[in-house]
Structures are given as C-alpha cells and as structure tokens.
Protein backbone atom coordinates (compact mmCIF):
# COMPACT_ATOMS: atom_id res chain seq x y z
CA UNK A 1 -2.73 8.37 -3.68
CA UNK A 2 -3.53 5.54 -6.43
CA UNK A 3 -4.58 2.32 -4.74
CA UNK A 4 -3.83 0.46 -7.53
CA UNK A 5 -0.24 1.37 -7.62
CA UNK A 6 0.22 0.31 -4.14
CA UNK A 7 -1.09 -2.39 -4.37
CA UNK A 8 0.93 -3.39 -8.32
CA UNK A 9 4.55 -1.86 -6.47
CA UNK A 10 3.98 -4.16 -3.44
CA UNK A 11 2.74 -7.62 -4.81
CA UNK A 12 4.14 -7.39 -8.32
CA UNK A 13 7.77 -8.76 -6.74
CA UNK A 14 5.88 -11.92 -4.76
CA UNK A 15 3.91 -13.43 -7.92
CA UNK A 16 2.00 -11.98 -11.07
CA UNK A 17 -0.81 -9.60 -9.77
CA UNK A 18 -3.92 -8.19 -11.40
CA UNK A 19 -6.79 -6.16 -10.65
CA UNK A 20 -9.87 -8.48 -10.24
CA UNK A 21 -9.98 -11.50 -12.63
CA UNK A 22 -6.21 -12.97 -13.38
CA UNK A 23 -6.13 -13.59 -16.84
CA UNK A 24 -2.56 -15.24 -17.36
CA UNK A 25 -0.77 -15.69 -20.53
CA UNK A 26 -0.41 -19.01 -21.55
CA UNK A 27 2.65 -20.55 -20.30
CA UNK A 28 2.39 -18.32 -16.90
CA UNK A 29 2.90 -19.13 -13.54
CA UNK A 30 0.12 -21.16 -11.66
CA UNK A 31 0.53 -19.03 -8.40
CA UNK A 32 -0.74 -15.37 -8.70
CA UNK A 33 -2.38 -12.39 -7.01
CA UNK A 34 -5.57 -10.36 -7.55
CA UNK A 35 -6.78 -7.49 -5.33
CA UNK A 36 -10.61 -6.20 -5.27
CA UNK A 37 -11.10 -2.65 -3.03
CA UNK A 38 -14.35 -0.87 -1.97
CA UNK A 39 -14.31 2.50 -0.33
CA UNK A 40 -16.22 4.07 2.71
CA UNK A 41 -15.90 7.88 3.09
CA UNK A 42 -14.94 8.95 6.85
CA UNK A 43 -14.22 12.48 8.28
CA UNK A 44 -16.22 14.61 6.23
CA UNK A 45 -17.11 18.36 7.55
CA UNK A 46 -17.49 21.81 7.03
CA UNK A 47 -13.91 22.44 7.01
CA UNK A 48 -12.29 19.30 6.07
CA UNK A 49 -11.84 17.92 2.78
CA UNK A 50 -12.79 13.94 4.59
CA UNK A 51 -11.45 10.63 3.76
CA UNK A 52 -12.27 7.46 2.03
CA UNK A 53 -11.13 4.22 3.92
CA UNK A 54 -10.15 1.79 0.92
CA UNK A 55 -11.40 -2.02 2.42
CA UNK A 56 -9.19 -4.57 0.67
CA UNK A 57 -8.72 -7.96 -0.46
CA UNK A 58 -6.07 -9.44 -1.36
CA UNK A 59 -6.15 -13.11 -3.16
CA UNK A 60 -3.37 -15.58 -3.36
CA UNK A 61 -3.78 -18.74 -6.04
CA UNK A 62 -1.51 -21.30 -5.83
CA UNK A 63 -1.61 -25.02 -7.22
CA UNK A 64 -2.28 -27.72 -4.77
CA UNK A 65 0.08 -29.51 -2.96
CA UNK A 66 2.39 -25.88 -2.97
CA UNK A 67 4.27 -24.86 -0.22
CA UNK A 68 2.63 -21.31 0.30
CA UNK A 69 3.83 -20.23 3.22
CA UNK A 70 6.77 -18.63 2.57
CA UNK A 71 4.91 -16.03 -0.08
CA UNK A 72 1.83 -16.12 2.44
CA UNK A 73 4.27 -14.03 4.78
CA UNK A 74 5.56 -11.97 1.95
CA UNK A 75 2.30 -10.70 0.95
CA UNK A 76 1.59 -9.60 4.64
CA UNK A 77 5.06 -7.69 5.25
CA UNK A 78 4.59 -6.38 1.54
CA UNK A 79 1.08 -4.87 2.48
CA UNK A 80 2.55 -3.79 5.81
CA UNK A 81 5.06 -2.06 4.45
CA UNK A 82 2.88 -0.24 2.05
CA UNK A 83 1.00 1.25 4.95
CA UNK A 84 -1.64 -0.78 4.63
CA UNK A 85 -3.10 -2.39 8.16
CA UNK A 86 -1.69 -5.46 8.73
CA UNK A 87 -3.82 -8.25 7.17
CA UNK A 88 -6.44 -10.30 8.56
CA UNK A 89 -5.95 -13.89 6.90
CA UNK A 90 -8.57 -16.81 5.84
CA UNK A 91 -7.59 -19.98 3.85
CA UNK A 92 -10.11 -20.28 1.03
CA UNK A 93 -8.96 -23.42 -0.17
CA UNK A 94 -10.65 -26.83 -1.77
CA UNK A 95 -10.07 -29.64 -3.95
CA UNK A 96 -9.09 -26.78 -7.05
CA UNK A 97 -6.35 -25.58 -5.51
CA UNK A 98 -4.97 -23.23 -2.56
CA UNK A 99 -6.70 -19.23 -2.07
CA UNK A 100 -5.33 -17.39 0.18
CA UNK A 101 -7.70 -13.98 1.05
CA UNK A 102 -5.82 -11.44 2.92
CA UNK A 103 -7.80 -8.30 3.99
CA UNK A 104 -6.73 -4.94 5.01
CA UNK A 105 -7.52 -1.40 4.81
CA UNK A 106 -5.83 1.83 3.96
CA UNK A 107 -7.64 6.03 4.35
CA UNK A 108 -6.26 8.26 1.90
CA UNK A 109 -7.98 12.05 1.49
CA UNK A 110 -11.08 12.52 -0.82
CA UNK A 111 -10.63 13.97 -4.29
C-alpha cells in the first residue's frame, strides 16, 4: 500500500494537494491541501510479518473570508472513503488566512 497515493487519489479532486510544503504555480488556486504522515509499527511477532499505523495530517488552506465548509466535509468523506479513520478536526486559523488540520490514521503491513 503507498500512502501517498491514497492520499493524491482522494484529495487531488477537492483542491491542489502536495506532500508537505505547497509550492503552487503562479496563477494557482489560493485554497489547497498538504498531508504530513509518521508511522508507528504495531503487531510485530515471531510469526507475523507486523504493521505500521500511518498517523496523518491533513491541511486545508484557504483565503480568508472563504466559505470552507462545503470542501471541509469533502475532505472528511474523501479520507473516509479511502479507509482512513474518520478525521478528528481543529481550525488552525488567524489573521493569514483559514487552516484546516484534519487527522487520521490508517495500518497497512510492514515491508
């Protein structure tokens, strides 16, 4: 299983998405998505091959003054659907503009 491609497939319909830093092209869209993941291992034993549990984050940018909401609840059906855990949400926002942090996790088997 590639994280990465999970995560692309499912948030690359909602907005623009990157791996950590967004770098957008100039004349791109103000409201994007980057992702950062860290892994724990789980389940390993003598006879089983164990798991890693992929913690992830999922950020939403979006200009002030933006009506989020509706993409806010795309992102968390979109991760859903990917078989991800159903996101835990926190607004992040301030006077720069709206961030959205979603946070879920995912266990695929150890390579």
């Amino acid at each position: 299983m590639n994280v990465d491609r999970l995560l692309y497939t499912a948030l690359n319909k909602i907005a623009g998405v990157q791996a950590g830093d967004y770098e957008p092209d100039e004349g791109a869209e103000e409201t994007y998505i980057t992702y950062n993941y860290f892994t724990t291992p789980d389940d390993f034993g003598d006879d089983e091959p164990g798991h890693e549990v992929y913690s992830v984050q999922v950020h939403l940018f979006c200009p002030p003054g933006v009506n989020s909401l509706a993409t806010r609840r795309k992102i968390k059906k979109a991760l859903k659907a990917a078989d991800f855990t159903y996101p835990r949400y926190t607004d992040a926002t301030d006077l720069d503009g709206q961030h959205h942090i979603f946070e879920c996790m995912i266990a695929a088997e150890a390579e």
